[in-house]
C-alpha atoms as a PDB file:
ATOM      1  CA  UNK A   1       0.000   0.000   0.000  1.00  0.00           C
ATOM      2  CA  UNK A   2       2.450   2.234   0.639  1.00  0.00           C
ATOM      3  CA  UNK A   3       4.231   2.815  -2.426  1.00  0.00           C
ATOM      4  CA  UNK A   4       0.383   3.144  -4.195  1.00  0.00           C
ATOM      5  CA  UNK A   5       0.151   6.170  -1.480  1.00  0.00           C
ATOM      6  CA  UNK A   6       3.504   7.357  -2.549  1.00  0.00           C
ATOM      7  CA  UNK A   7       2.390   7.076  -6.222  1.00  0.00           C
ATOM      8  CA  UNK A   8      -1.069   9.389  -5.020  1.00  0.00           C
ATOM      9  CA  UNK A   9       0.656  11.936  -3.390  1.00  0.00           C
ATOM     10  CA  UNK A  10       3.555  12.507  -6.209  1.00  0.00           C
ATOM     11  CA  UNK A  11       0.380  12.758  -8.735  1.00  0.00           C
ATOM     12  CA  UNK A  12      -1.657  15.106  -6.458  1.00  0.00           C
ATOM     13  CA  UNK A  13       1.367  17.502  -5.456  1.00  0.00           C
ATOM     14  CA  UNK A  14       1.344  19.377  -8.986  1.00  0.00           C
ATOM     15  CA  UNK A  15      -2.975  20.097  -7.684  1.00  0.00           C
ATOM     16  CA  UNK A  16      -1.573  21.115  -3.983  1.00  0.00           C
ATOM     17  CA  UNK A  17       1.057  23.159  -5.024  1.00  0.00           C
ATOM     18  CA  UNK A  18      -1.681  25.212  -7.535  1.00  0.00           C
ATOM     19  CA  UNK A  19      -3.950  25.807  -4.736  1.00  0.00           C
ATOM     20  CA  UNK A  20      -1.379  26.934  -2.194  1.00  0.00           C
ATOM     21  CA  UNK A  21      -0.395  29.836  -5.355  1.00  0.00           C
ATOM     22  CA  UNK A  22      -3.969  30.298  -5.870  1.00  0.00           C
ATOM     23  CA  UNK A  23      -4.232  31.259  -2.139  1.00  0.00           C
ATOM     24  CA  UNK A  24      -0.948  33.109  -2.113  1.00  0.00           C
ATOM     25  CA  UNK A  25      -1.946  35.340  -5.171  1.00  0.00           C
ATOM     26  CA  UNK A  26      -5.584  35.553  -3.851  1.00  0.00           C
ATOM     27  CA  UNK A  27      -4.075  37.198  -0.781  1.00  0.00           C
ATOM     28  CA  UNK A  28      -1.711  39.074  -2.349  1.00  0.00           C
ATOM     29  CA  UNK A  29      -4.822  40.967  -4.343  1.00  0.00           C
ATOM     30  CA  UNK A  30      -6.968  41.433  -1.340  1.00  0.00           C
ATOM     31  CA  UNK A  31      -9.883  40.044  -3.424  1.00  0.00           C
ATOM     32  CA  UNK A  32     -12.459  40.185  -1.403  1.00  0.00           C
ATOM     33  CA  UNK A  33     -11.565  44.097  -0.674  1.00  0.00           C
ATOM     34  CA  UNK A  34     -10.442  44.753  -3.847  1.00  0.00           C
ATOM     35  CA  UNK A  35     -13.813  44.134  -5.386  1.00  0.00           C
ATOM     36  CA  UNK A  36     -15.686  46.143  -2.807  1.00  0.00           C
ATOM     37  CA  UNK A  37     -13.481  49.285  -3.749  1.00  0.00           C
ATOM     38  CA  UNK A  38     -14.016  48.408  -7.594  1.00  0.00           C
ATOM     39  CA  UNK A  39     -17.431  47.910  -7.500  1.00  0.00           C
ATOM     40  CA  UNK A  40     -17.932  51.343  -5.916  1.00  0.00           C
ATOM     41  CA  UNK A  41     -15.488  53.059  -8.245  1.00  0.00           C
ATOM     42  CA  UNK A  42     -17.702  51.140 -11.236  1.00  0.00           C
ATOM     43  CA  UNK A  43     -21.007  52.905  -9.676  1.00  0.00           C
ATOM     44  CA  UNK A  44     -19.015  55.851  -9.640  1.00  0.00           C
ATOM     45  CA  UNK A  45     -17.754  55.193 -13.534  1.00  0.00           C
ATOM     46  CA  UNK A  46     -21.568  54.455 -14.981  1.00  0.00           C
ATOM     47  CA  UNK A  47     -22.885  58.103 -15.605  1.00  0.00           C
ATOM     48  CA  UNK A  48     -19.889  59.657 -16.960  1.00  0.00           C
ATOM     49  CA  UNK A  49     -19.635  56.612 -19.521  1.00  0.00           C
ATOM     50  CA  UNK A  50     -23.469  56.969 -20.205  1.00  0.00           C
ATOM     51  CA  UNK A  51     -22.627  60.694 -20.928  1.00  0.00           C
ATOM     52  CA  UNK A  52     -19.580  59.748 -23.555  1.00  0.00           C
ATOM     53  CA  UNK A  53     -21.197  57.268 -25.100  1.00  0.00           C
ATOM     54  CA  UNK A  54     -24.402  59.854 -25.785  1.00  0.00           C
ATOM     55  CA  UNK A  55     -22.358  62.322 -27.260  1.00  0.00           C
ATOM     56  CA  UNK A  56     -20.752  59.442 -30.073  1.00  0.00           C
ATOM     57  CA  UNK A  57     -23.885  57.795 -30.887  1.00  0.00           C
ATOM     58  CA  UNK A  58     -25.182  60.594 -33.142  1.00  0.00           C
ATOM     59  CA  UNK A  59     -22.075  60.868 -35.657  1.00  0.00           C
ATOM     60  CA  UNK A  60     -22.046  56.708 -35.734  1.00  0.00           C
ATOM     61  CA  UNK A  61     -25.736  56.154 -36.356  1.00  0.00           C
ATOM     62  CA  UNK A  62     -26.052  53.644 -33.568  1.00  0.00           C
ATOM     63  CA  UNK A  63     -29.782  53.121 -32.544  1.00  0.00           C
ATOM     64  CA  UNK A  64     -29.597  53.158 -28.455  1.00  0.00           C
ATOM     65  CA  UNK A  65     -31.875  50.084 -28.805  1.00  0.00           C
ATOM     66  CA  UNK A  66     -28.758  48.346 -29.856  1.00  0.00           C
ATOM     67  CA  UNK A  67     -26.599  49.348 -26.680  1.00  0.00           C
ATOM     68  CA  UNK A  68     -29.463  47.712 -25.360  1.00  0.00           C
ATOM     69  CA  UNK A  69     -29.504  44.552 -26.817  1.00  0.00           C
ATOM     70  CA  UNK A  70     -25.378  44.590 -26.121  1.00  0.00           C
ATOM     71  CA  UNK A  71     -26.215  45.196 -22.119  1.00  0.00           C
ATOM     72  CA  UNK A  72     -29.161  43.138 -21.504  1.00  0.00           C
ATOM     73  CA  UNK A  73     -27.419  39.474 -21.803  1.00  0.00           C
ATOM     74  CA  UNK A  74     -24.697  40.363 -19.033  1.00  0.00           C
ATOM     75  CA  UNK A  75     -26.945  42.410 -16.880  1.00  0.00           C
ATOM     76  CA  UNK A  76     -29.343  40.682 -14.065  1.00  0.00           C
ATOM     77  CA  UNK A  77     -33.103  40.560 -15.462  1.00  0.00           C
ATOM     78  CA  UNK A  78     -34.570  43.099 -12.365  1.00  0.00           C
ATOM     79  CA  UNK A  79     -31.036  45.742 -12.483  1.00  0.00           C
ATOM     80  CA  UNK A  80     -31.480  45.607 -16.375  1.00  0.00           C
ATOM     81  CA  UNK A  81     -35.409  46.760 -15.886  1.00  0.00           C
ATOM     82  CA  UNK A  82     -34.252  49.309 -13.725  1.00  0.00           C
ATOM     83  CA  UNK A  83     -31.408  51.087 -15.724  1.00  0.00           C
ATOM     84  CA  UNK A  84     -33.100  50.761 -18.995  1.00  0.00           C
ATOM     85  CA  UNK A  85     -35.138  53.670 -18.331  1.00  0.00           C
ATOM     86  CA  UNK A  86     -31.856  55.779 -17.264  1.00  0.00           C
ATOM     87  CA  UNK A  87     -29.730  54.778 -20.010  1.00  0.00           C
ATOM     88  CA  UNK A  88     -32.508  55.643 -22.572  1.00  0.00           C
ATOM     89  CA  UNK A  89     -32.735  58.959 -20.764  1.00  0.00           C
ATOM     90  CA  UNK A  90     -29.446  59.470 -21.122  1.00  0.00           C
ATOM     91  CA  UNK A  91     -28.728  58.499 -24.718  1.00  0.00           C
ATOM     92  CA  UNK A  92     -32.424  59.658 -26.210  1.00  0.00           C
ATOM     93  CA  UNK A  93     -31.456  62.885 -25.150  1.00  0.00           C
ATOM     94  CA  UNK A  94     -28.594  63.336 -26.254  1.00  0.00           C
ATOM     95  CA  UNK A  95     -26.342  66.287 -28.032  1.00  0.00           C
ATOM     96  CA  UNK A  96     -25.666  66.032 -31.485  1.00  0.00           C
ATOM     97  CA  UNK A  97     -23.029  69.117 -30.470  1.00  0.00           C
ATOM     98  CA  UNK A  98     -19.527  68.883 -31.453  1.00  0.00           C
ATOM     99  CA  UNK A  99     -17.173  66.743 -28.668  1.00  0.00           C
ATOM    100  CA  UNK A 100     -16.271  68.917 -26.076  1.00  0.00           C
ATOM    101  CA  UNK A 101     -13.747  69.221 -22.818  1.00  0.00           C
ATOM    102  CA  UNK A 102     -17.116  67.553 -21.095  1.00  0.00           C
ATOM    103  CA  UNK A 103     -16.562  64.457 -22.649  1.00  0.00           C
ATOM    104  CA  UNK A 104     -13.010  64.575 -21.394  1.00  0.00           C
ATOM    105  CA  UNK A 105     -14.098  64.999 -18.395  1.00  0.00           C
ATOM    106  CA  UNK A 106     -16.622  62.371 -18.411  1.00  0.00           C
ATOM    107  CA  UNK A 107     -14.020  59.559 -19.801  1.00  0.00           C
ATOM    108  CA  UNK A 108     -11.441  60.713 -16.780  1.00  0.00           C
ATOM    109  CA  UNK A 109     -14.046  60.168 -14.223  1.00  0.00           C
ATOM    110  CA  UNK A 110     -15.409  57.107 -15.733  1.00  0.00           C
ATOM    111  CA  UNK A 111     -11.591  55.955 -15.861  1.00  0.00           C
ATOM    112  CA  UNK A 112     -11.333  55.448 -12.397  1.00  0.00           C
ATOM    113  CA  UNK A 113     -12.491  52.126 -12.461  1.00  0.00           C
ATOM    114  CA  UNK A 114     -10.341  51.069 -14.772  1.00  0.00           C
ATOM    115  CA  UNK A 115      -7.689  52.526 -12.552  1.00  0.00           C
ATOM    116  CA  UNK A 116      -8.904  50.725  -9.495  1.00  0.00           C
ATOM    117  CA  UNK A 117      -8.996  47.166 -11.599  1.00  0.00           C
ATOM    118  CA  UNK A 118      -5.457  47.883 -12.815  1.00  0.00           C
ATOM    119  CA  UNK A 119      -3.669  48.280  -9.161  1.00  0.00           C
ATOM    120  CA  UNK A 120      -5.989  45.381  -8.071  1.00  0.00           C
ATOM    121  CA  UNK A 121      -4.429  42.987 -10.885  1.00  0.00           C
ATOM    122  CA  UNK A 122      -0.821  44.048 -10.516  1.00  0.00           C
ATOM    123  CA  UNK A 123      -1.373  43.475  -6.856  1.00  0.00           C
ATOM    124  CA  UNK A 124      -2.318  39.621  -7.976  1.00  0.00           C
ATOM    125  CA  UNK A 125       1.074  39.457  -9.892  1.00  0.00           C
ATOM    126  CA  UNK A 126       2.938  41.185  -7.169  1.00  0.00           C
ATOM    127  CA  UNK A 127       4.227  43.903  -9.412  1.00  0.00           C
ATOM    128  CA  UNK A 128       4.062  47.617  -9.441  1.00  0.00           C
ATOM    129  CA  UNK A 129       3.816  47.865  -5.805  1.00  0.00           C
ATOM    130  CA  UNK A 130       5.012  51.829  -5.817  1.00  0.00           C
ATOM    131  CA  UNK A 131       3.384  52.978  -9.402  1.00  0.00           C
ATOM    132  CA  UNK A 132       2.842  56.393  -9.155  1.00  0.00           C
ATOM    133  CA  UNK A 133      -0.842  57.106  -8.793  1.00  0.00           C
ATOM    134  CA  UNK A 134      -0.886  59.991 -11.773  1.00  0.00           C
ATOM    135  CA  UNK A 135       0.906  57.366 -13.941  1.00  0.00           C
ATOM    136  CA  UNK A 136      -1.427  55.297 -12.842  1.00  0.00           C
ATOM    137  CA  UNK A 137      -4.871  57.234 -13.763  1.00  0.00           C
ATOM    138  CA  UNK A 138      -3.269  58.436 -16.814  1.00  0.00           C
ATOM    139  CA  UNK A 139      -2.685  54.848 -17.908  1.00  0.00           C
ATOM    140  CA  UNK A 140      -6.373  54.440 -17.226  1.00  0.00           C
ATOM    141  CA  UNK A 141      -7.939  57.255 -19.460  1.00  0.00           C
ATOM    142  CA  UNK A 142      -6.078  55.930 -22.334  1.00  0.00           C
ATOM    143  CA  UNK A 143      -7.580  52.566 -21.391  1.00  0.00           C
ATOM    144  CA  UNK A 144     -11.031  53.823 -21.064  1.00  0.00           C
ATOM    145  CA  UNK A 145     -10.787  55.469 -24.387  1.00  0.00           C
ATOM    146  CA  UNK A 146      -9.474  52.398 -25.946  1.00  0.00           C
ATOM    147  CA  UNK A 147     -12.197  49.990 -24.175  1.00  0.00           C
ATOM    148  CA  UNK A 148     -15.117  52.892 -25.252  1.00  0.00           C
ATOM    149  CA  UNK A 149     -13.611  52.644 -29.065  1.00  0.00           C
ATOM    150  CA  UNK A 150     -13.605  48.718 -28.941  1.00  0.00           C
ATOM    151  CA  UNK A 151     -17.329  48.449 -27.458  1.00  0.00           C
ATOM    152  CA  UNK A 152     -18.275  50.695 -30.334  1.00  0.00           C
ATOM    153  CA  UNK A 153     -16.599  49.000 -32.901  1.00  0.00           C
ATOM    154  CA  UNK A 154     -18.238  46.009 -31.683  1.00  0.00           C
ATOM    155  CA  UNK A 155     -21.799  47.646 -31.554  1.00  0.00           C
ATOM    156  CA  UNK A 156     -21.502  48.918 -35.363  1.00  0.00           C
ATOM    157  CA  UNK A 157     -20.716  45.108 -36.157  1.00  0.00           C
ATOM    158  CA  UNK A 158     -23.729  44.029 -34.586  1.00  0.00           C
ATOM    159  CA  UNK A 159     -26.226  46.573 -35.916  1.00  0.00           C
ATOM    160  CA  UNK A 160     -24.655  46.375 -39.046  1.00  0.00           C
ATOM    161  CA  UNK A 161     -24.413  42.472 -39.114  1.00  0.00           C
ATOM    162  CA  UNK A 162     -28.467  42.514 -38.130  1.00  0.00           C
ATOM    163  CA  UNK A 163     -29.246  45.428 -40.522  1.00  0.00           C
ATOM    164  CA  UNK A 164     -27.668  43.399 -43.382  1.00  0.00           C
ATOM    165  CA  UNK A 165     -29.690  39.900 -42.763  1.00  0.00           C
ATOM    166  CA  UNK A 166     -32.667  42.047 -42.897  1.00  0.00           C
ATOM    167  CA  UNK A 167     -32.015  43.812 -46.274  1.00  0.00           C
ATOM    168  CA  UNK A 168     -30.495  40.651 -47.586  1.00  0.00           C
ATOM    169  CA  UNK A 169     -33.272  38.237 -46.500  1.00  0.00           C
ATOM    170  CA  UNK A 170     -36.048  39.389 -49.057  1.00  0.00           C
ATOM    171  CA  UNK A 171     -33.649  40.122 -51.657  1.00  0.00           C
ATOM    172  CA  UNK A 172     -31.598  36.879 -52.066  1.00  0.00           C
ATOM    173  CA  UNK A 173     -35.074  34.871 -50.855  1.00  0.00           C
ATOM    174  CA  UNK A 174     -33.545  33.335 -47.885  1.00  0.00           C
ATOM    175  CA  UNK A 175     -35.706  31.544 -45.284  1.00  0.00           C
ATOM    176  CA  UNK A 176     -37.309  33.497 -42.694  1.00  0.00           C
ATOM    177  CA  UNK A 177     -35.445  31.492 -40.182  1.00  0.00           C
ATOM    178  CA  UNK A 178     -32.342  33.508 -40.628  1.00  0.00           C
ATOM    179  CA  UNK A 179     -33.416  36.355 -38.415  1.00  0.00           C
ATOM    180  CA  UNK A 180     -34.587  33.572 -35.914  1.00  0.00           C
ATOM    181  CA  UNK A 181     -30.619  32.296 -36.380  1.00  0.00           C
ATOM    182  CA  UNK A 182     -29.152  35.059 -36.043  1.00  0.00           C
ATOM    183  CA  UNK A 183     -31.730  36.589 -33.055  1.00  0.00           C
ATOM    184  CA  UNK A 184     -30.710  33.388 -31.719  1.00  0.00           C
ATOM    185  CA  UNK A 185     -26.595  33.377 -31.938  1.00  0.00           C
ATOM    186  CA  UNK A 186     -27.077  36.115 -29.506  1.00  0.00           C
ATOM    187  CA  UNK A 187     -25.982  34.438 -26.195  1.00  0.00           C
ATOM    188  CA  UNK A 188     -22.978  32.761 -28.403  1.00  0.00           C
ATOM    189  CA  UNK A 189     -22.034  36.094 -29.718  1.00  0.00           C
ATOM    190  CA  UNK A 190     -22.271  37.886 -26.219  1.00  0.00           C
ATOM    191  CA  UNK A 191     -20.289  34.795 -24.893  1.00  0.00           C
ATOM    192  CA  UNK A 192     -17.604  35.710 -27.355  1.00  0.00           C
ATOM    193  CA  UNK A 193     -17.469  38.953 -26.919  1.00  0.00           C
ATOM    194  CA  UNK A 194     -17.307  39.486 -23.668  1.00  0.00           C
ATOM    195  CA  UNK A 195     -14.337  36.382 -23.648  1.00  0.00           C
ATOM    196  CA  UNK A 196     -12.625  38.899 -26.321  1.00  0.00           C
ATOM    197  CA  UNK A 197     -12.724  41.510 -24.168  1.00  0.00           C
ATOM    198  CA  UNK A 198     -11.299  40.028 -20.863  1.00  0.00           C
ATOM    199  CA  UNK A 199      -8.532  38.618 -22.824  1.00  0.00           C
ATOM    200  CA  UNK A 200      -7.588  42.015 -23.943  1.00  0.00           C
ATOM    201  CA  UNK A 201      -7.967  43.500 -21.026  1.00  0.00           C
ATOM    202  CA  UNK A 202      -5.708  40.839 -19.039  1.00  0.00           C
ATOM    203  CA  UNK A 203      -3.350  40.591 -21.411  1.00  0.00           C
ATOM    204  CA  UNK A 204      -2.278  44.373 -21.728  1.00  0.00           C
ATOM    205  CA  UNK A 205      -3.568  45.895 -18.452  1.00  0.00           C
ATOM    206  CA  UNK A 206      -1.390  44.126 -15.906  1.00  0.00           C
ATOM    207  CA  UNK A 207       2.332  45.789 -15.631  1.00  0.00           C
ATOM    208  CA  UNK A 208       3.956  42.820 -16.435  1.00  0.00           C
ATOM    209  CA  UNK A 209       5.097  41.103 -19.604  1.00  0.00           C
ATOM    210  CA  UNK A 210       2.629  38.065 -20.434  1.00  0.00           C
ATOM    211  CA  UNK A 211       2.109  35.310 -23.322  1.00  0.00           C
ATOM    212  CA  UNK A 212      -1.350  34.861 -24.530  1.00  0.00           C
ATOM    213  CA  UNK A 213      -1.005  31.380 -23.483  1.00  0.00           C
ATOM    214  CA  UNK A 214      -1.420  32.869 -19.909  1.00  0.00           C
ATOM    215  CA  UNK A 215      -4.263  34.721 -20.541  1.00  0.00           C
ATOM    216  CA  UNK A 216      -7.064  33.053 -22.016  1.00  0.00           C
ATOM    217  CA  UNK A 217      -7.906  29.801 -19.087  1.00  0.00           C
ATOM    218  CA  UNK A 218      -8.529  33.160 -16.430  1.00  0.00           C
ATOM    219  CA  UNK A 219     -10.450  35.191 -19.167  1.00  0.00           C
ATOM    220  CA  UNK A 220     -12.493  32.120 -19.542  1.00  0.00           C
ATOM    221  CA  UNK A 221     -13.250  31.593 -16.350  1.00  0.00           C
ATOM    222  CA  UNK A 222     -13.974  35.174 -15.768  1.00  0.00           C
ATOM    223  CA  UNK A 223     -16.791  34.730 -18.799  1.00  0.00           C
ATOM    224  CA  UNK A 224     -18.370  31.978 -17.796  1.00  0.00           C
ATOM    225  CA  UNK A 225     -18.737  33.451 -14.512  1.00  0.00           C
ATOM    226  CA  UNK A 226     -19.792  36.373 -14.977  1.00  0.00           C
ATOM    227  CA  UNK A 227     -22.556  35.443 -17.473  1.00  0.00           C
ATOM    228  CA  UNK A 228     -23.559  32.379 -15.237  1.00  0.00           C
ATOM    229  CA  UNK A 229     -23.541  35.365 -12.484  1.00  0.00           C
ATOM    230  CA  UNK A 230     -26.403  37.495 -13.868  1.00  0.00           C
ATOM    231  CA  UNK A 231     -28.788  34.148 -14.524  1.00  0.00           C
ATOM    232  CA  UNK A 232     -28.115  33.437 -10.944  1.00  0.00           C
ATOM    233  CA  UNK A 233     -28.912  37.072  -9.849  1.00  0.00           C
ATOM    234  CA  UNK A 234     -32.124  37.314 -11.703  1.00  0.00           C
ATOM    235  CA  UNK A 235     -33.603  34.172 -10.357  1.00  0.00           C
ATOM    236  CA  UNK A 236     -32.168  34.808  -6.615  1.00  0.00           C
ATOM    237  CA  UNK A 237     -34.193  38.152  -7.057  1.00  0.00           C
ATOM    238  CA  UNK A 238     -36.844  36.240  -8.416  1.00  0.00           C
ATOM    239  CA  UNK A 239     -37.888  33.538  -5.980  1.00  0.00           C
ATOM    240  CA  UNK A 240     -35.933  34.248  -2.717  1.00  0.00           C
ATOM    241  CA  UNK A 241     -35.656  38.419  -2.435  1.00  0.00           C
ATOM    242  CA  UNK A 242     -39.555  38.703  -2.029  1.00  0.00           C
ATOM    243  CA  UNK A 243     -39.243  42.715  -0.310  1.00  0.00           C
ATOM    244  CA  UNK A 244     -37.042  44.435  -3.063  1.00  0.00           C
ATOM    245  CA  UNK A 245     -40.045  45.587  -4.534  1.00  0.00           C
ATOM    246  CA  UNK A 246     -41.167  47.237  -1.007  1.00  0.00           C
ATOM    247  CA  UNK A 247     -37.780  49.209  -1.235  1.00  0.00           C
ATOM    248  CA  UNK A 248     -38.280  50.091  -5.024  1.00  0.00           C
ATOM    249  CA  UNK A 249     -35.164  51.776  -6.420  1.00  0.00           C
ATOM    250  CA  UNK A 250     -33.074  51.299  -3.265  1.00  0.00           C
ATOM    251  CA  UNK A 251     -33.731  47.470  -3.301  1.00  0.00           C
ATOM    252  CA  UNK A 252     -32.436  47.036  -6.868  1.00  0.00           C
ATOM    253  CA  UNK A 253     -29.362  49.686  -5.917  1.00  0.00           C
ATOM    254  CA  UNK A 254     -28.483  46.966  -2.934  1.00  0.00           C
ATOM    255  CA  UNK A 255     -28.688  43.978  -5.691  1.00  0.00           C
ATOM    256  CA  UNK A 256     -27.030  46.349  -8.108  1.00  0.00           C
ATOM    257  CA  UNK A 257     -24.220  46.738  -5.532  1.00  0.00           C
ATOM    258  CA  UNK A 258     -24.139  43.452  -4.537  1.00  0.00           C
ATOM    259  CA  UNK A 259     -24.104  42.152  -8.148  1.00  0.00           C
ATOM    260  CA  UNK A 260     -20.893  44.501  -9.004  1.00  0.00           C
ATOM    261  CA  UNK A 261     -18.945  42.892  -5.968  1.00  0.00           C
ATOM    262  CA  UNK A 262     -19.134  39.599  -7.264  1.00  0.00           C
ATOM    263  CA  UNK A 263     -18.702  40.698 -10.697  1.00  0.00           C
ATOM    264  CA  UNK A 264     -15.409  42.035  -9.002  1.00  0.00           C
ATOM    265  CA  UNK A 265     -14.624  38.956  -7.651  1.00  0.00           C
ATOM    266  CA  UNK A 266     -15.116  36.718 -10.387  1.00  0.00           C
ATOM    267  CA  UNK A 267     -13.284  39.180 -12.619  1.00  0.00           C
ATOM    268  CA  UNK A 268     -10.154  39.196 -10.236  1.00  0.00           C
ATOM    269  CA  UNK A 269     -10.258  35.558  -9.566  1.00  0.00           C
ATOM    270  CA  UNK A 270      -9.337  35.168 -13.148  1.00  0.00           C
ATOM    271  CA  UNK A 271      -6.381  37.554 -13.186  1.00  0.00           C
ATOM    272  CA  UNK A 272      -5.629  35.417 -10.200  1.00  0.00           C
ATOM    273  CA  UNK A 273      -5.785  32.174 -11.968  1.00  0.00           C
ATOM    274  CA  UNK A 274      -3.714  33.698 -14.626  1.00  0.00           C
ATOM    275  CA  UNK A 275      -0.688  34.829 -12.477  1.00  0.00           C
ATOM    276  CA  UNK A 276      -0.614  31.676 -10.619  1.00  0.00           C
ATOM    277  CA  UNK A 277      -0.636  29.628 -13.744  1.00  0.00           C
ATOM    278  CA  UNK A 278       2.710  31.514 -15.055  1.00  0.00           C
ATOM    279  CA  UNK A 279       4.116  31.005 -12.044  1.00  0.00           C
ATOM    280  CA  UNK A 280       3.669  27.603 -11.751  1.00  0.00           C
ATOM    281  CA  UNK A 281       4.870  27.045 -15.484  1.00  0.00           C
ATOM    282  CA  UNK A 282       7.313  30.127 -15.846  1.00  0.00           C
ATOM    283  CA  UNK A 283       8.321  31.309 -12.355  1.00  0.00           C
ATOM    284  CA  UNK A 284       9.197  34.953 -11.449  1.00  0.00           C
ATOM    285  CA  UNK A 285       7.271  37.600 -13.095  1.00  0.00           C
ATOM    286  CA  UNK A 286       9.291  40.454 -15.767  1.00  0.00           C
ATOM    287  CA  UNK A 287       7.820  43.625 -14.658  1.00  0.00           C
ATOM    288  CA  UNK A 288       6.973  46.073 -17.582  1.00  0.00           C
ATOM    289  CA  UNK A 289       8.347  49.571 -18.070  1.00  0.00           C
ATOM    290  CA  UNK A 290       6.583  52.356 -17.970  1.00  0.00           C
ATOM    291  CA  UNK A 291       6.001  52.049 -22.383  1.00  0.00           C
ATOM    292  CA  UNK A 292       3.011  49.977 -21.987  1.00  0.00           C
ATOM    293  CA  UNK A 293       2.277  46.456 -23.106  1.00  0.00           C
ATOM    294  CA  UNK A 294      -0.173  47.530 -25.808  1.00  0.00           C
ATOM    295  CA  UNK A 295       2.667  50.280 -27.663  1.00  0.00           C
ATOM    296  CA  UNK A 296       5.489  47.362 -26.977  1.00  0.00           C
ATOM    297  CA  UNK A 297       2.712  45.187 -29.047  1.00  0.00           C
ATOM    298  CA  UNK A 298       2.261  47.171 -32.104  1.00  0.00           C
ATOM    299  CA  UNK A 299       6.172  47.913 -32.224  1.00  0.00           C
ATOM    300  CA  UNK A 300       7.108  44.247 -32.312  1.00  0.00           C
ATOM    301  CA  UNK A 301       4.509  43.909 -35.252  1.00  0.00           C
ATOM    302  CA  UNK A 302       5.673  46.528 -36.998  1.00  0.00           C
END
């Protein structure tokens, strides 16, 4: 027997060794505090986004029902129901006036969560302990910018890609199932998206130099998650939270809240996972420069 244990424990040490780094990275983020402070600082972040993306939408012909349709899939059904209402407010009215310093403004205040995520995912890779916070926010403008350009690139896809099956449907005499296809490849699409975008995002925020090949099992996990997340939400609001609707708009603040904290969670678990996956398989971390990993990107391409 006691060689057979020997044999168990020499196949399970690889397992105990990934958990201990799991645990030693999780603790060296402060998760669980780390997602309080970037849920708050992503309540903080929703207006001023709401008020940049109003004042593109006009000169890219984006219907706001399509922002919509991009929201509603990752969104809990009862927070969704309450900030439709606002975010139509806030793009039917808005300015078809030339960009201004207010939209600046808006994408520096709204980069603050981006700012907060950053810090919280070096602290998981146990690098840029003493970044200046100036660098730091500055990074984080330029990242907001860059996410807001990507989610609108994305969003002209969509509407376009819909738009077209619609015009094309009648004229090429394709089935009327088509629109039922391609109504239906939304949760696949959303899925992919939203993978897209977490791989970007952990591959080129963190201040450290990564291979892709360390970046996709966390943004993965981070997806499925988080989508798996707002299904669980809605139908914890929906059979077991009987009094929200006694608090009205508080009630689905406090879910709202509570939803962005383990959005936070789940997000930063999977920066976790990442960093104690290259350490496992690489060992000590290269920490970047202050050139970031995006601009070191396009050079090497070029």
């Amino acid at each position: 027997m006691a060689p057979v244990a020997k044999q168990w424990r020499a196949r399970l040490a690889p397992v105990g060794r990934f958990i201990q780094t799991i645990g030693k990275r999780y603790q060296m983020a402060n998760v669980s505090d780390s997602a309080v402070v970037l849920a708050y600082y992503t309540l903080l972040s929703l207006f001023p986004a709401l008020l940049v993306v109003a004042s593109i939408l006009p000169y890219l012909h984006i219907e706001t029902t399509t922002v919509m349709e991009s929201i509603e899939p990752i969104v809990p059904e009862n927070i969704y129901t309450m900030l439709e209402p606002i975010i139509h407010s806030f793009l039917n009215n808005r300015s078809g006036s030339v960009l201004s310093i207010g939209v600046i403004v808006s994408i520096w205040s709204s980069s603050r969560a981006v700012a907060a995520f950053q810090r919280t995912v070096n602290g998981a890779y146990g690098v840029a302990k003493k970044q200046n916070a100036i660098v730091n926010r500055v990074g984080a403008f330029f990242w907001m910018v860059a996410l807001i350009a990507l989610l609108f690139i994305l969003m002209l896809f969509f509407s376009f890609g819909q738009v077209a099956v619609e015009q094309l449907t009648p004229l090429l005499h394709l089935p009327t199932q088509v629109l039922t296809y391609v109504n239906a490849a939304k949760w696949p699409l959303t899925f992919g998206v939203t993978f897209f975008v977490l791989m970007i995002l952990f591959y080129f925020v963190p201040s450290v130099k990564l291979k892709w090949r360390y970046v996709w099992p966390g943004a993965l996990i981070a997806t499925v998650g988080w989508l798996l997340l707002s299904q669980a939400f809605s139908l914890y609001v929906k059979y077991f939270v009987h009094n929200i609707d006694s608090y009205k708009t508080i009630g689905t603040f406090i879910v709202l809240m509570f939803w962005l904290d383990f959005t936070g969670m789940i997000l930063m678990f999977g920066a976790v996972l990442n960093a104690s996956i290259q350490e496992l398989l690489v060992g000590d971390f290269e920490e970047q420069t202050v050139l970031p990993n995006i601009l070191k990107y396009r050079i090497k391409k070029k």
